[in-house]
PDB file of N, CA and C in Angstrom:
ATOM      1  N   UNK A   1      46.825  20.903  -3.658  1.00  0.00           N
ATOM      2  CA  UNK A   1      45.944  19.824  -3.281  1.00  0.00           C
ATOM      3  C   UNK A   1      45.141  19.399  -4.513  1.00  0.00           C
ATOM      4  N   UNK A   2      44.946  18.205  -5.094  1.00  0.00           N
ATOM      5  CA  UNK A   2      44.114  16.980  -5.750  1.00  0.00           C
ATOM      6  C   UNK A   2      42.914  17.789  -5.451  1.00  0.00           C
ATOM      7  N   UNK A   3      42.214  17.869  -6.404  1.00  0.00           N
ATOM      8  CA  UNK A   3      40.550  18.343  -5.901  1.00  0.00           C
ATOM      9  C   UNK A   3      40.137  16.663  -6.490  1.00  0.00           C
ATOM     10  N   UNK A   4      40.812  15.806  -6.993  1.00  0.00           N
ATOM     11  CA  UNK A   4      39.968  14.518  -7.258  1.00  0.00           C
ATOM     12  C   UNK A   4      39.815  13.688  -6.223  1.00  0.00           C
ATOM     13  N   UNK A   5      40.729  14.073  -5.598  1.00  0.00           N
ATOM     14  CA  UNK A   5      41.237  13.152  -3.989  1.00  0.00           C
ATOM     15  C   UNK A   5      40.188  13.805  -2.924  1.00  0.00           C
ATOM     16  N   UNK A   6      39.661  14.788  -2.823  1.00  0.00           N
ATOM     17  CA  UNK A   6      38.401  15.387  -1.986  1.00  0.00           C
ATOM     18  C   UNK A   6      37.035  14.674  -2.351  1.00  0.00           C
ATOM     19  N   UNK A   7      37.017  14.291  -3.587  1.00  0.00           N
ATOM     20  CA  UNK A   7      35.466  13.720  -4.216  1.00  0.00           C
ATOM     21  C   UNK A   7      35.560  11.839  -3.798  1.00  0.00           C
ATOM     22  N   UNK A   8      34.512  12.095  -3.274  1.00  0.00           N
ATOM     23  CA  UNK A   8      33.932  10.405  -3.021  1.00  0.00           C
ATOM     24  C   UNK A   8      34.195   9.674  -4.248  1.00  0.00           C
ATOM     25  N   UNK A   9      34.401   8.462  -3.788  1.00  0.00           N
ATOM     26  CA  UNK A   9      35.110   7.675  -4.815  1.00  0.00           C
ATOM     27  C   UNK A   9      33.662   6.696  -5.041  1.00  0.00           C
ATOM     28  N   UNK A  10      33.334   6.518  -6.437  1.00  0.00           N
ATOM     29  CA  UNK A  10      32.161   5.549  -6.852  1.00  0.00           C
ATOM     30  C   UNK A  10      32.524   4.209  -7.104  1.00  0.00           C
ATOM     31  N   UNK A  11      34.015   3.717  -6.919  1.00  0.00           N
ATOM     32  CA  UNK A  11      34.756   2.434  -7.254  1.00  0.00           C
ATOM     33  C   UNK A  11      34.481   1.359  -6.123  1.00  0.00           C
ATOM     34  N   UNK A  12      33.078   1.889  -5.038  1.00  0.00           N
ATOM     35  CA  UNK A  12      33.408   1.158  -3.901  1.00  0.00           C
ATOM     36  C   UNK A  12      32.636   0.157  -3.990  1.00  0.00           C
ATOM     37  N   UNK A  13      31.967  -0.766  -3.368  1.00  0.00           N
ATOM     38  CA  UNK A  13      30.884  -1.838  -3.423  1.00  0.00           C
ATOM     39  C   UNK A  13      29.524  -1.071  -3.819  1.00  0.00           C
ATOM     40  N   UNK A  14      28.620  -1.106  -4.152  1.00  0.00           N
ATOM     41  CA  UNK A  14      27.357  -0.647  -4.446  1.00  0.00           C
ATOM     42  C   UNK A  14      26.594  -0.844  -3.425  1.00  0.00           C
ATOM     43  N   UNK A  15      25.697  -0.399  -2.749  1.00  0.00           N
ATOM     44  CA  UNK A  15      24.954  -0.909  -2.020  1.00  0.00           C
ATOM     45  C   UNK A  15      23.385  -1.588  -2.191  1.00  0.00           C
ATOM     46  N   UNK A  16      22.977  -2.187  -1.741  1.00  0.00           N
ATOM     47  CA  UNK A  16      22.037  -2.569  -2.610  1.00  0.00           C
ATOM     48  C   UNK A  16      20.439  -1.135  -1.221  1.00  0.00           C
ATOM     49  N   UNK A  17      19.829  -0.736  -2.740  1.00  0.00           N
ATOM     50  CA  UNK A  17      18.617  -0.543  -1.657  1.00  0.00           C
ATOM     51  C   UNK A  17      18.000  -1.017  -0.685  1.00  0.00           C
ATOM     52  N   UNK A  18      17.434  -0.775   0.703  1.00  0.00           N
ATOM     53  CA  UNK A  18      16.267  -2.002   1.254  1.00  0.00           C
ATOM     54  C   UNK A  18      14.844  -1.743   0.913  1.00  0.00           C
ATOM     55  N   UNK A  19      13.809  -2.060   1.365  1.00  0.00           N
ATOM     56  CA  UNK A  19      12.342  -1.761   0.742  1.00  0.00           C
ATOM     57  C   UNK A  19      11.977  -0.285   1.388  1.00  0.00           C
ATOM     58  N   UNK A  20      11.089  -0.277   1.279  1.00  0.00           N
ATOM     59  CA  UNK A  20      10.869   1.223   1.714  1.00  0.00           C
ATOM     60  C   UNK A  20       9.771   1.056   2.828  1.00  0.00           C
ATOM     61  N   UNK A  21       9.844   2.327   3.343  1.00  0.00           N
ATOM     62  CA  UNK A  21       9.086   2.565   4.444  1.00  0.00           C
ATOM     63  C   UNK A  21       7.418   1.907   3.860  1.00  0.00           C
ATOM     64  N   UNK A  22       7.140   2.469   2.643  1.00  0.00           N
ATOM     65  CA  UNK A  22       5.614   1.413   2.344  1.00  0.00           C
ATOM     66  C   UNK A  22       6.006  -0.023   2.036  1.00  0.00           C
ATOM     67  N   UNK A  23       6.715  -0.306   1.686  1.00  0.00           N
ATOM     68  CA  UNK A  23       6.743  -1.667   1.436  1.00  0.00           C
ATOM     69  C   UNK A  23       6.705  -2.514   3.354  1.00  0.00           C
ATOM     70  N   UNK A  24       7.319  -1.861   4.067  1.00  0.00           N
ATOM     71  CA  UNK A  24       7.203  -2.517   5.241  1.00  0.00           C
ATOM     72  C   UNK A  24       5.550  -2.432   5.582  1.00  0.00           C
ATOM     73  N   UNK A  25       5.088  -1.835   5.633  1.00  0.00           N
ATOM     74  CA  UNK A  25       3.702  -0.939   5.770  1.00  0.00           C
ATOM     75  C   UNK A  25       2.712  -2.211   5.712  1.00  0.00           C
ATOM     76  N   UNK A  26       2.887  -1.964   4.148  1.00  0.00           N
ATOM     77  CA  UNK A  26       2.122  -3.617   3.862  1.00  0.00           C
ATOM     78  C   UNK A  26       1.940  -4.776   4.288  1.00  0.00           C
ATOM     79  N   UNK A  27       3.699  -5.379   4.320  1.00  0.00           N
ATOM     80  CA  UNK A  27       3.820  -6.766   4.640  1.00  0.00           C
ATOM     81  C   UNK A  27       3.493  -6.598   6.028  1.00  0.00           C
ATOM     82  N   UNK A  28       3.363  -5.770   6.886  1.00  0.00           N
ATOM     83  CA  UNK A  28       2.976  -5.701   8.107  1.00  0.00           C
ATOM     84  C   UNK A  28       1.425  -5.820   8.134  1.00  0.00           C
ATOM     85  N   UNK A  29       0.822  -5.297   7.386  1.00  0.00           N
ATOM     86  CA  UNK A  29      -0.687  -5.436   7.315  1.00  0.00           C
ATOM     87  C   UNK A  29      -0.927  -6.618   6.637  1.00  0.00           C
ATOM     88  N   UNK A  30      -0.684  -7.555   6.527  1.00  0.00           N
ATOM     89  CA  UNK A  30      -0.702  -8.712   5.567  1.00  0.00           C
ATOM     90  C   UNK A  30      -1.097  -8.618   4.169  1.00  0.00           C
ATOM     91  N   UNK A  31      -0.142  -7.995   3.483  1.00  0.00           N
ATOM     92  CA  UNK A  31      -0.457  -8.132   2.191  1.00  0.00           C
ATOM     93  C   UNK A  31       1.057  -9.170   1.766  1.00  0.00           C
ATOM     94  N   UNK A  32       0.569 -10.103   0.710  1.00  0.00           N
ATOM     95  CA  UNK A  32       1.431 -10.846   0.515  1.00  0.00           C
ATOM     96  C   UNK A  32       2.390 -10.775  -0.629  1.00  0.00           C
ATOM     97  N   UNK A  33       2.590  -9.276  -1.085  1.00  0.00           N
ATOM     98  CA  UNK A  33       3.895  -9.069  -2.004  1.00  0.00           C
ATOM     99  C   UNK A  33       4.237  -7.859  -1.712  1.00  0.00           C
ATOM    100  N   UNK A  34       5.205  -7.292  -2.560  1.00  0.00           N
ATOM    101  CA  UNK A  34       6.127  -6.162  -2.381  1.00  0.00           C
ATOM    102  C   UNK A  34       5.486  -5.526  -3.786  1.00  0.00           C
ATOM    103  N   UNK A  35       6.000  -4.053  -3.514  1.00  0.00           N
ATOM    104  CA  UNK A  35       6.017  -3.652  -3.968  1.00  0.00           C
ATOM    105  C   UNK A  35       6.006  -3.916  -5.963  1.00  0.00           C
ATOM    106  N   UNK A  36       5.074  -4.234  -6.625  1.00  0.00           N
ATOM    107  CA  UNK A  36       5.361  -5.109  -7.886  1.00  0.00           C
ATOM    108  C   UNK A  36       3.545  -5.623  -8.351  1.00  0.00           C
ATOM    109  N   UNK A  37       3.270  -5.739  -9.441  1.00  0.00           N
ATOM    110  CA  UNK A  37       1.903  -5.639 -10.119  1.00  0.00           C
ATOM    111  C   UNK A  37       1.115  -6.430  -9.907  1.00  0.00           C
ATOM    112  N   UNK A  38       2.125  -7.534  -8.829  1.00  0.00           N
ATOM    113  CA  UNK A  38       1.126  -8.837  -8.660  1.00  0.00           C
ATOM    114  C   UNK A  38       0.767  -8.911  -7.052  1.00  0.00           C
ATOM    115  N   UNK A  39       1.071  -7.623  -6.302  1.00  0.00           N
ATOM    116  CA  UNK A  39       0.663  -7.442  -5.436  1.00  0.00           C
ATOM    117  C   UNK A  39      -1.147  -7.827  -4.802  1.00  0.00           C
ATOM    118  N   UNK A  40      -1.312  -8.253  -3.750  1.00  0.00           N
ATOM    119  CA  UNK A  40      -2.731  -8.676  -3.295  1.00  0.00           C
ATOM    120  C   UNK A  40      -2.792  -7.973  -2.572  1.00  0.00           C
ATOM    121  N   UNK A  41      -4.448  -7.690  -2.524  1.00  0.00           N
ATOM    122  CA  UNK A  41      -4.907  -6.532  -1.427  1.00  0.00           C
ATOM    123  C   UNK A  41      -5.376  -6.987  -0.228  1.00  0.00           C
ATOM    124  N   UNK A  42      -5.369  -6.553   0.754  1.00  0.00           N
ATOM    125  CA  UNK A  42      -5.704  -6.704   2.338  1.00  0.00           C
ATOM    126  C   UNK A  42      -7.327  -7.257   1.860  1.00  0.00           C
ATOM    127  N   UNK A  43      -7.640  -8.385   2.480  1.00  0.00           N
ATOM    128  CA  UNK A  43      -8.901  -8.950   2.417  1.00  0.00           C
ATOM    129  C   UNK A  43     -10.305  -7.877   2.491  1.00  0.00           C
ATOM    130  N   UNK A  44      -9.867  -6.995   3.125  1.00  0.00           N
ATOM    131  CA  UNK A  44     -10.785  -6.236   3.659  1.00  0.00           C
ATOM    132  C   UNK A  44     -10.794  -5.026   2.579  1.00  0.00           C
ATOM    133  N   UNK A  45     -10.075  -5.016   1.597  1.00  0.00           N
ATOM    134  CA  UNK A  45     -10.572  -4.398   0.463  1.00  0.00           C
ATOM    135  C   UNK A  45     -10.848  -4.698  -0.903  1.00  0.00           C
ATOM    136  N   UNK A  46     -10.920  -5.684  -0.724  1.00  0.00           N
ATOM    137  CA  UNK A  46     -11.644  -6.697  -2.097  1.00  0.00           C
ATOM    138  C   UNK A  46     -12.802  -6.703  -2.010  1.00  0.00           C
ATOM    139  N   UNK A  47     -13.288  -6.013  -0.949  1.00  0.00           N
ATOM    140  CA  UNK A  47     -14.522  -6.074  -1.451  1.00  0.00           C
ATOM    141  C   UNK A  47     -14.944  -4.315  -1.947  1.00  0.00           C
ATOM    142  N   UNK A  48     -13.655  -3.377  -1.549  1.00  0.00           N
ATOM    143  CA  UNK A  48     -14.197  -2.011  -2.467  1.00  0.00           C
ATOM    144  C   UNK A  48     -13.843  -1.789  -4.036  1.00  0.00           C
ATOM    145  N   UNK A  49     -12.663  -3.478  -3.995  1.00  0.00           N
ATOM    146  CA  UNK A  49     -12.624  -3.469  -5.616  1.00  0.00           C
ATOM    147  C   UNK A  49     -13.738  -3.920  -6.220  1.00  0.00           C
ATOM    148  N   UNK A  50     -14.280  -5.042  -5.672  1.00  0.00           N
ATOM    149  CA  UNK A  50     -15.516  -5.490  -5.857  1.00  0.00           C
ATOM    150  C   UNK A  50     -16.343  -4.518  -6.457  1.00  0.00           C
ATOM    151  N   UNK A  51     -16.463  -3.598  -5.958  1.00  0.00           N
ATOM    152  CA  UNK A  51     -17.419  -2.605  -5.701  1.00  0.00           C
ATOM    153  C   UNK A  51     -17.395  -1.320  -7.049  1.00  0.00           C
ATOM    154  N   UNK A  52     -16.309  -1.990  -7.972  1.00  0.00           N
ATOM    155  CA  UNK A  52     -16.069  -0.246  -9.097  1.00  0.00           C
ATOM    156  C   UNK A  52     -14.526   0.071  -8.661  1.00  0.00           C
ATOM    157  N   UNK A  53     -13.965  -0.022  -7.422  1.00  0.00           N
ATOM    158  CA  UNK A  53     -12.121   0.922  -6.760  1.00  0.00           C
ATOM    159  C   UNK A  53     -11.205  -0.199  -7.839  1.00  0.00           C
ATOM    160  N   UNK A  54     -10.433   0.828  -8.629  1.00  0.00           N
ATOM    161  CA  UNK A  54      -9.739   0.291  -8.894  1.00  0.00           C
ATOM    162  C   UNK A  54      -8.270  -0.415  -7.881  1.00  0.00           C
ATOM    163  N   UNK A  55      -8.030  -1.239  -8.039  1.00  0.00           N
ATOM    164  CA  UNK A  55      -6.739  -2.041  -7.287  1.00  0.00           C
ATOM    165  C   UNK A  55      -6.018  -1.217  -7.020  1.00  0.00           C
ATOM    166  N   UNK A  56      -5.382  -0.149  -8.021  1.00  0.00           N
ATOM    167  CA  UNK A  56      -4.134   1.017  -8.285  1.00  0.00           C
ATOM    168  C   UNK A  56      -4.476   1.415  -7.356  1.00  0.00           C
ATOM    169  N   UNK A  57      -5.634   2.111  -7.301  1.00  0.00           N
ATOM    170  CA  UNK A  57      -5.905   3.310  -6.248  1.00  0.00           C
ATOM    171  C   UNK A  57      -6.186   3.046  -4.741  1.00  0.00           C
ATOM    172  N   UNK A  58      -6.296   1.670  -4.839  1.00  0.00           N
ATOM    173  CA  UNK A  58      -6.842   1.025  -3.460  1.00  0.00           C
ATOM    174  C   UNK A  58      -5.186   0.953  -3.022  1.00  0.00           C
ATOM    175  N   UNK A  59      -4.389   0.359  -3.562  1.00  0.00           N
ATOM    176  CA  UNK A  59      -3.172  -0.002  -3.164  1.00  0.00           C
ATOM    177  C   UNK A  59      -2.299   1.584  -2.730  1.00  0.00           C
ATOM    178  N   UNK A  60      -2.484   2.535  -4.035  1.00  0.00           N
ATOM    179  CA  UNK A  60      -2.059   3.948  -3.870  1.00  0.00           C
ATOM    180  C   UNK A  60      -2.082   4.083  -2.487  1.00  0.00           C
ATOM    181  N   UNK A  61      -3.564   3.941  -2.207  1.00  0.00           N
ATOM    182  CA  UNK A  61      -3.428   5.285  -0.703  1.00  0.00           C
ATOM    183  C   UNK A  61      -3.428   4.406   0.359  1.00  0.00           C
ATOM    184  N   UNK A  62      -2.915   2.657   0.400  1.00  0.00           N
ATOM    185  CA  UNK A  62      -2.771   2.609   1.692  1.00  0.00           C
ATOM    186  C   UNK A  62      -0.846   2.751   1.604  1.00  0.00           C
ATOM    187  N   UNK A  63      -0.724   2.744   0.227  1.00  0.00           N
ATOM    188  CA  UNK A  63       0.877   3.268   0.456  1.00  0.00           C
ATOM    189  C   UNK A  63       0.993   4.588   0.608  1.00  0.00           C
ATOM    190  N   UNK A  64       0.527   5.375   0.948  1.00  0.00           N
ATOM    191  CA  UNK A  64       0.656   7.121   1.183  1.00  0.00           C
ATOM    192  C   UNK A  64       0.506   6.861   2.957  1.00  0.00           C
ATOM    193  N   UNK A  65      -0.494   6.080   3.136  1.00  0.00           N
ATOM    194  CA  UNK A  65      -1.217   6.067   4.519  1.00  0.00           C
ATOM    195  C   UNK A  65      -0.206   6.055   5.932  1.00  0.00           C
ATOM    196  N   UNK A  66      -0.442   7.133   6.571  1.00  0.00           N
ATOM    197  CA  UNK A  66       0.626   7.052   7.998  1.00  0.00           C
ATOM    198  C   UNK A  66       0.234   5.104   8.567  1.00  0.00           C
ATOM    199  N   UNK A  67       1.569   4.427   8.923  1.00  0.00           N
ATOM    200  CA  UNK A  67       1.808   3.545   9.288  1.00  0.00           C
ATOM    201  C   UNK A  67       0.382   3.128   9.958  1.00  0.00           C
ATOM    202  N   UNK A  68       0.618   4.047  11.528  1.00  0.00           N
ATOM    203  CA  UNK A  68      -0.738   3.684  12.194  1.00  0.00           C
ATOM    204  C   UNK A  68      -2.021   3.768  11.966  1.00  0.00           C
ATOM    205  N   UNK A  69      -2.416   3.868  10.537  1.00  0.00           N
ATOM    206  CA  UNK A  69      -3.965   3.876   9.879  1.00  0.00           C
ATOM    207  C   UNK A  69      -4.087   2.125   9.224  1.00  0.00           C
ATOM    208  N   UNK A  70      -5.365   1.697   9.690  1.00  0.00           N
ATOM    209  CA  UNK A  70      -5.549   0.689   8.944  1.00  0.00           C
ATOM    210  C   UNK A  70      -5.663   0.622   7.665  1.00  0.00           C
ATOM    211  N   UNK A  71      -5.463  -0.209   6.755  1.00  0.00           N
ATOM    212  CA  UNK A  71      -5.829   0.162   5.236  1.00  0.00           C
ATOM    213  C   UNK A  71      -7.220   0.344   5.225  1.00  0.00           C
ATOM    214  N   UNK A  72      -8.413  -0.349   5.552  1.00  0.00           N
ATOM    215  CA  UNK A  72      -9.575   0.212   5.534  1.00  0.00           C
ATOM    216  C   UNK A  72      -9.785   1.650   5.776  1.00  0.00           C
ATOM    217  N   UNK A  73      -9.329   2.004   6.937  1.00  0.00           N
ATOM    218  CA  UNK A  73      -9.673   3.600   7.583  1.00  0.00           C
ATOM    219  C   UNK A  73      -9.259   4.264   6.518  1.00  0.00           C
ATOM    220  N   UNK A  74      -8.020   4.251   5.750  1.00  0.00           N
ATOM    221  CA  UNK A  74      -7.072   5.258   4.793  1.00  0.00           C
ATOM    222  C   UNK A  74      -8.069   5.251   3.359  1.00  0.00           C
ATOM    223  N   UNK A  75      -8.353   4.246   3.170  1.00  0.00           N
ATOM    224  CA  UNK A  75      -9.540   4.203   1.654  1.00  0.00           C
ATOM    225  C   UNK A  75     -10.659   4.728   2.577  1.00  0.00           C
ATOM    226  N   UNK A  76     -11.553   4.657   3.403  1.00  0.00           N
ATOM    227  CA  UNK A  76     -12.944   5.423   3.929  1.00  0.00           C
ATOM    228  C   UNK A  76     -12.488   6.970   3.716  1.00  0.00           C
ATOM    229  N   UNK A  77     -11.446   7.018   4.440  1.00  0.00           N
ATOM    230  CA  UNK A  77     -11.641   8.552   5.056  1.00  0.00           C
ATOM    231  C   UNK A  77     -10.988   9.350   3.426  1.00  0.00           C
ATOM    232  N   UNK A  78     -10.477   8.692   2.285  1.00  0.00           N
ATOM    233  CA  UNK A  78      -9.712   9.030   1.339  1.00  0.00           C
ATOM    234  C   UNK A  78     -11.566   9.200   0.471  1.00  0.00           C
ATOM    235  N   UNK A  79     -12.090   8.434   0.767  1.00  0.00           N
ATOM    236  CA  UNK A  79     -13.645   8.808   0.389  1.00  0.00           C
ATOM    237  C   UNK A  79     -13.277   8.086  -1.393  1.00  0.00           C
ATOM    238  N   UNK A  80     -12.663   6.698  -1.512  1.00  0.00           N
ATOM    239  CA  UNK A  80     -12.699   5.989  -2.422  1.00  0.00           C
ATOM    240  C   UNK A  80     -13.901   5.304  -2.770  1.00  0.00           C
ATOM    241  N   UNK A  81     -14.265   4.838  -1.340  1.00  0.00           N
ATOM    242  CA  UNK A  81     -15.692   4.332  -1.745  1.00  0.00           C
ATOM    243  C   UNK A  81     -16.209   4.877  -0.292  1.00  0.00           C
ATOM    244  N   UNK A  82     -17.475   4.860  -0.691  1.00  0.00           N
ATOM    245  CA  UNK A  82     -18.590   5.741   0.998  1.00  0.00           C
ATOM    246  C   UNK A  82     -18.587   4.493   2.019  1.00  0.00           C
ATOM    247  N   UNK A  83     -18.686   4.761   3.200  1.00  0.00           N
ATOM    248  CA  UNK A  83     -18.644   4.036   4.353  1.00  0.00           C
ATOM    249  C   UNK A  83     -20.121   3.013   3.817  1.00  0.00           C
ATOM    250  N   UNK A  84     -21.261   4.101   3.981  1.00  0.00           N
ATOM    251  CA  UNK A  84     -22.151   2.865   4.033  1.00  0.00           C
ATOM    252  C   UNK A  84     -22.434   1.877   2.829  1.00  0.00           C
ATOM    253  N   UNK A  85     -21.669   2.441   1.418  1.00  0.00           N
ATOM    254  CA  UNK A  85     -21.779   1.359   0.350  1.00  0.00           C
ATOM    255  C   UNK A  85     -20.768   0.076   0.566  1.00  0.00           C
ATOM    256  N   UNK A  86     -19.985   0.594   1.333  1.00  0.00           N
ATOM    257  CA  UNK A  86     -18.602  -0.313   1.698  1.00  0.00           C
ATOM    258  C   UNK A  86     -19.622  -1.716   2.528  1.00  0.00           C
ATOM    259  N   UNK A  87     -20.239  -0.930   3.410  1.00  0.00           N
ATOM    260  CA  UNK A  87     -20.581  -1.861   4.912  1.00  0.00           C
ATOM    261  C   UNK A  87     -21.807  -2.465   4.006  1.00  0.00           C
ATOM    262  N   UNK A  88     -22.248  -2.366   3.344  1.00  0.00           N
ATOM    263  CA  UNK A  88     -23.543  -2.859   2.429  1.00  0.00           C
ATOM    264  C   UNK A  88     -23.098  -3.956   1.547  1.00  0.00           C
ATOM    265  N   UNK A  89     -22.114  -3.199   1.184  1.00  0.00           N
ATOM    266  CA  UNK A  89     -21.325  -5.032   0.389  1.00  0.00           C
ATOM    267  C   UNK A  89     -20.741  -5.736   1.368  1.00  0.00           C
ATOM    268  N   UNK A  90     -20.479  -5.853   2.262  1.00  0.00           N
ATOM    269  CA  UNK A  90     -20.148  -6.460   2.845  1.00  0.00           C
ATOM    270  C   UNK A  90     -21.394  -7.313   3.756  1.00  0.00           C
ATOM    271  N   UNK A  91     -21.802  -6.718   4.052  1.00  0.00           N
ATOM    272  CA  UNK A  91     -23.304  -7.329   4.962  1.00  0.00           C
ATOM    273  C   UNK A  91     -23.825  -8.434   3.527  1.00  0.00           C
ATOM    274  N   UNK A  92     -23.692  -7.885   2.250  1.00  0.00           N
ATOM    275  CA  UNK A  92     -24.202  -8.108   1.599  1.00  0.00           C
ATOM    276  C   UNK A  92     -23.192  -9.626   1.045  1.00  0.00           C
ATOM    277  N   UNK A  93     -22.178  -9.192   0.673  1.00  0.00           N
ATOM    278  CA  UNK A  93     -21.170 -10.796   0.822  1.00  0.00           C
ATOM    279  C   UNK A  93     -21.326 -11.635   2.000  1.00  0.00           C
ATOM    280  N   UNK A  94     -21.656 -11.293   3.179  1.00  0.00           N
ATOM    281  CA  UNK A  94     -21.438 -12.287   4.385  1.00  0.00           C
ATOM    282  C   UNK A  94     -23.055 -12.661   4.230  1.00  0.00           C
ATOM    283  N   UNK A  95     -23.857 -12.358   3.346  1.00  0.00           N
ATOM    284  CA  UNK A  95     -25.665 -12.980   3.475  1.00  0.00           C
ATOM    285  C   UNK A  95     -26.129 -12.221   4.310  1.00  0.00           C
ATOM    286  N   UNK A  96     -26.184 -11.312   5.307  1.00  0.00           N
ATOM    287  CA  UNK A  96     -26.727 -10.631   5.753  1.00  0.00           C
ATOM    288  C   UNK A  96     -27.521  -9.301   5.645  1.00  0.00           C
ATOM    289  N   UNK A  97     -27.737  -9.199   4.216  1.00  0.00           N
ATOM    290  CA  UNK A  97     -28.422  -8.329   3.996  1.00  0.00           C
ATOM    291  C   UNK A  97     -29.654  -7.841   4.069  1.00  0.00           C
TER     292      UNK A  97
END
């Protein structure tokens, strides 16, 4: 017996990748790119970039984040930025401070 004839053959069509489980993640939370540097962040965390969070890291952990966590909840509880400095800029962007 051929032991070449047992091995998968690489001559076949290629397949192309699909996005990944975070990339769905996102576009489901409305962020409006994929995976790539020109990615935008969920409205609701521009204001912890605002704030000192870098983008990387804001983006990092809502791509780590189990599906069913909001991106807000996943940066609070990741303790990127503190709940009440978060809710302070914000009171504080909407004039209500």
């Amino acid at each position: 017996m051929d032991i070449k004839s047992q091995e998968p053959s690489l001559a076949g069509p290629m397949r192309a990748s699909g996005p990944s489980k975070a990339d769905d993640r996102l576009h489901a939370r409305g962020s409006r790119g994929r995976r790539d540097s020109n990615r935008s962040l969920p409205v609701e965390l521009e204001i912890a970039a605002d704030e000192g969070v870098f983008a990387g890291r804001l983006l990092a952990e809502i791509d780590n984040a189990p599906s069913d966590v909001s991106p807000l909840h996943a940066v609070l509880t990741a303790g990127l930025i503190g709940e009440e400095r978060y809710y302070r800029a914000l009171a504080e962007r909407l004039g209500c401070s």
